[in-house]
Protein backbone atom coordinates (compact mmCIF):
# COMPACT_ATOMS: atom_id res chain seq x y z
CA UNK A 1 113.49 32.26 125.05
CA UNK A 2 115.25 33.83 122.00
CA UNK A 3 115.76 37.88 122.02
CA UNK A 4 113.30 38.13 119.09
CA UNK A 5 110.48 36.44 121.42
CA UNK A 6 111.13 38.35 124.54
CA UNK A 7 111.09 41.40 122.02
CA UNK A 8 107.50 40.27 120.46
CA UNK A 9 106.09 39.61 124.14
CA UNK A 10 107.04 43.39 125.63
CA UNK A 11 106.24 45.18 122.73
CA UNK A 12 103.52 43.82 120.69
CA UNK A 13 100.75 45.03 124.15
CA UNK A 14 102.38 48.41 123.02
CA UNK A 15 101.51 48.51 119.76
CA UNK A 16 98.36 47.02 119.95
CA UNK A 17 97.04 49.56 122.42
CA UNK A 18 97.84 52.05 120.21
CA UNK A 19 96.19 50.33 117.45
CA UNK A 20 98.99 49.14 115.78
CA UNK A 21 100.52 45.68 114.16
CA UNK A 22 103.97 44.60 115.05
CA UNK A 23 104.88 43.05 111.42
CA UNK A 24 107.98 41.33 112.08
CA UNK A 25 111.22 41.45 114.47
CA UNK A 26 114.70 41.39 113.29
CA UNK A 27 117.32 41.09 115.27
CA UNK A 28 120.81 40.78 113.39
CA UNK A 29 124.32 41.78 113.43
CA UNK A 30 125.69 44.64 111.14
CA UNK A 31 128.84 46.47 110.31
CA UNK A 32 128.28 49.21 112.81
CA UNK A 33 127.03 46.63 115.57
CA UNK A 34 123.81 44.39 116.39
CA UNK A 35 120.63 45.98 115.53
CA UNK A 36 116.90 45.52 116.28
CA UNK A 37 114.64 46.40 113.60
CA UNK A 38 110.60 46.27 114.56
CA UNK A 39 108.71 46.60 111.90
CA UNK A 40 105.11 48.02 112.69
CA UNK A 41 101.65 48.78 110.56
CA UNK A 42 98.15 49.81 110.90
CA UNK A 43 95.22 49.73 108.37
CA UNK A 44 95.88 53.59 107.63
CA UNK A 45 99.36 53.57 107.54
CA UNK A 46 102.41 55.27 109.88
CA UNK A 47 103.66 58.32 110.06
CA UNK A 48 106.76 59.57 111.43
CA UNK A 49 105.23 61.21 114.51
CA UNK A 50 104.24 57.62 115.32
CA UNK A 51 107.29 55.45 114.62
CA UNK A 52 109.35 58.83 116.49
CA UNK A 53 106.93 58.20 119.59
CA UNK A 54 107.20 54.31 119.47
CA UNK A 55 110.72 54.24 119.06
CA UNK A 56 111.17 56.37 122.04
CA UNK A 57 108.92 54.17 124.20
CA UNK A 58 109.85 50.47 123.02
CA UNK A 59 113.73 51.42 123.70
CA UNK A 60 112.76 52.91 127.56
CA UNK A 61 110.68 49.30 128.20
CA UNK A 62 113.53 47.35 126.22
CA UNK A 63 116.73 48.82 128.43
CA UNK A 64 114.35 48.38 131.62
CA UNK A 65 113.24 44.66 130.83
CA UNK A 66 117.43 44.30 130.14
CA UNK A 67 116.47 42.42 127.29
CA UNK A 68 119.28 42.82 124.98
CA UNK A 69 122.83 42.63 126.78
CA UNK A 70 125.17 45.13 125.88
CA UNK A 71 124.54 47.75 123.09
CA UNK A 72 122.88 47.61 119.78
CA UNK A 73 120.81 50.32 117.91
CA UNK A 74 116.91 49.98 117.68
CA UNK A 75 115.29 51.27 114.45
CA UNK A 76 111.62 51.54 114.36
CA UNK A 77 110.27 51.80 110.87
CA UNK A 78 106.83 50.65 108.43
CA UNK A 79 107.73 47.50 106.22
CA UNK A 80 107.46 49.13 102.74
CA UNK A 81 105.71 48.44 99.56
CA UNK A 82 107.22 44.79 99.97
CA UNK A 83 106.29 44.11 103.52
CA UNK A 84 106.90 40.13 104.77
CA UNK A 85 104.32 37.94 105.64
CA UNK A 86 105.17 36.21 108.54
CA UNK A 87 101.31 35.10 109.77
CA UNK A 88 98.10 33.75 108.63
CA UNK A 89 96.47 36.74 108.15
CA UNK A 90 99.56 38.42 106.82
CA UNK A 91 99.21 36.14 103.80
CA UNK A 92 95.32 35.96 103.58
CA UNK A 93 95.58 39.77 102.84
CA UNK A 94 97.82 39.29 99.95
CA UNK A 95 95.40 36.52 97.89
CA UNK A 96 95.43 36.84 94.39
CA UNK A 97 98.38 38.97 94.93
CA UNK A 98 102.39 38.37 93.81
CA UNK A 99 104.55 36.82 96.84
CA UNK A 100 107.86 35.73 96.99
CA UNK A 101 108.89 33.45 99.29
CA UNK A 102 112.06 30.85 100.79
CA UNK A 103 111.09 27.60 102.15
CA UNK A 104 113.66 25.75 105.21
CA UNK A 105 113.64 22.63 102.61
CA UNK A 106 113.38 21.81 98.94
CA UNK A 107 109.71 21.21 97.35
CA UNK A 108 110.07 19.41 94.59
CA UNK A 109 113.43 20.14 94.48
CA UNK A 110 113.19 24.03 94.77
CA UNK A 111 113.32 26.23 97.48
CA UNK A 112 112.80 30.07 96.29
CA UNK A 113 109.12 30.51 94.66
CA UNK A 114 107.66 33.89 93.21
CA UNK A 115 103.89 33.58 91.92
CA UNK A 116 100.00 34.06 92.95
CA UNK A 117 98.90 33.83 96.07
CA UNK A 118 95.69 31.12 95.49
CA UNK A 119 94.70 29.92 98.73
CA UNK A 120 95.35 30.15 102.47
CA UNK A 121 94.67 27.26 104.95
CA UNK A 122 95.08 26.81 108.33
CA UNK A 123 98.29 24.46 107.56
CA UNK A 124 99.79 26.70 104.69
CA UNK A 125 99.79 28.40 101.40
CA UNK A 126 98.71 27.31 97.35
CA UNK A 127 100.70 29.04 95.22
CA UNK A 128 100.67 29.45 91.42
CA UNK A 129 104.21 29.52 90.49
CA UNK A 130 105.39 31.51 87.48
CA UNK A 131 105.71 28.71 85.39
CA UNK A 132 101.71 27.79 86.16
CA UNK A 133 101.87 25.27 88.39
CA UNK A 134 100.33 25.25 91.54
CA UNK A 135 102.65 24.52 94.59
CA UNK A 136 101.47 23.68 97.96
CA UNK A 137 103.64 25.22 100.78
CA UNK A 138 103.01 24.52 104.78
CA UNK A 139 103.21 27.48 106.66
CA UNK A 140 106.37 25.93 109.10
CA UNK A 141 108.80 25.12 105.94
CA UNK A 142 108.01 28.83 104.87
CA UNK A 143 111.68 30.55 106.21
CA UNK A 144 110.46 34.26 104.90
CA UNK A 145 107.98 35.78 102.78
CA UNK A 146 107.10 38.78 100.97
CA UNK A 147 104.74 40.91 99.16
CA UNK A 148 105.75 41.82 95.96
CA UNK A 149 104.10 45.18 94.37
CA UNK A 150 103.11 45.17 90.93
CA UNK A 151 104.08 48.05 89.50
CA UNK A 152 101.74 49.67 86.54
CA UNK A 153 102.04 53.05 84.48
CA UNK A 154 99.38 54.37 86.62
CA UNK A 155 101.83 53.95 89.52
CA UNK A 156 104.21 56.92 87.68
CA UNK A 157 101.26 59.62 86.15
CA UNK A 158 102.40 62.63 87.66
CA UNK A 159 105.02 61.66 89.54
CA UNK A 160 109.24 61.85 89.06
CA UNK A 161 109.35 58.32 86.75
CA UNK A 162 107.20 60.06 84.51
CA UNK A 163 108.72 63.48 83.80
CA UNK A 164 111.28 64.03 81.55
CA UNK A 165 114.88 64.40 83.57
CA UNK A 166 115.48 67.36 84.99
CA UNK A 167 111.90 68.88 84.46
CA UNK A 168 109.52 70.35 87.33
CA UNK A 169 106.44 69.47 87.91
CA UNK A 170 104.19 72.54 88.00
CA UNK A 171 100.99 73.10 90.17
């Protein structure tokens, strides 16, 4: 079993007790040494008190499981606005919404697709690319996936992007 499973199987019961969704698993090496990202959500969002706590209690079951051999830093952290889709039901909450995604192989001769999420089956994705057509993807060619945010003006009223540089905003 790869580090990434044996990292899904100790501390997804974790998260789920407290209510939480473990999002994705990376485990990579970086300049500064090998690192182990968990990515983790809930309906109502995280706040630092809870990725502080989780971080704290995933690396104390981690070192005592001995899953990772030798050193490597663990950062616990939300996904952001562009959070990836690794499941099902990580994609059936994006429909109608902008993904971007990689596939293991070439579909019709392209493997990097940004467009509308259409549909989502038990066996994969529609998608309707940004040139209109409609691509079907199954799920195991998909290599990673993300939501992209649309961004509108409404996104900036009142906020920096939409103050003048250098001015305050006064309340």
């Amino acid at each position: 079993m790869e580090i990434r499973e044996k990292v899904i199987a100790i501390v997804e019961p974790v998260l789920q007790g407290r209510g939480l969704e473990l999002v994705d698993v990376e485990w990579r090496p970086e300049g500064h040494g090998p690192v182990l990202r968990l990515l983790v959500d809930r309906t109502d969002g995280v706040d630092l008190d809870d990725l502080s706590t989780l971080s704290r209690e995933c690396s104390d079951l981690l070192d005592v499981e001995e899953v990772i051999p030798g050193g490597y830093t663990l950062e616990v952290s939300s996904p952001g606005i562009n959070r990836p889709l690794r499941t099902r039901d990580h994609f059936a909450r994006c429909l109608d919404k902008k993904v971007r995604l990689r596939t293991l192989e070439p579909i019709d001769g392209q493997r990097n697709f940004q467009g509308r999420l259409l549909d989502v089956s038990p066996t994969g994705i529609l998608l309707d690319d940004a040139t209109g057509k409609e691509v079907s993807i199954p799920f195991p060619l998909i290599e990673r996936a993300n939501y992209e945010h649309e961004f509108s003006a409404a996104d900036f009223v009142g906020g920096a992007a939409g103050r003048p540089s250098g001015a305050r905003k006064r309340g």
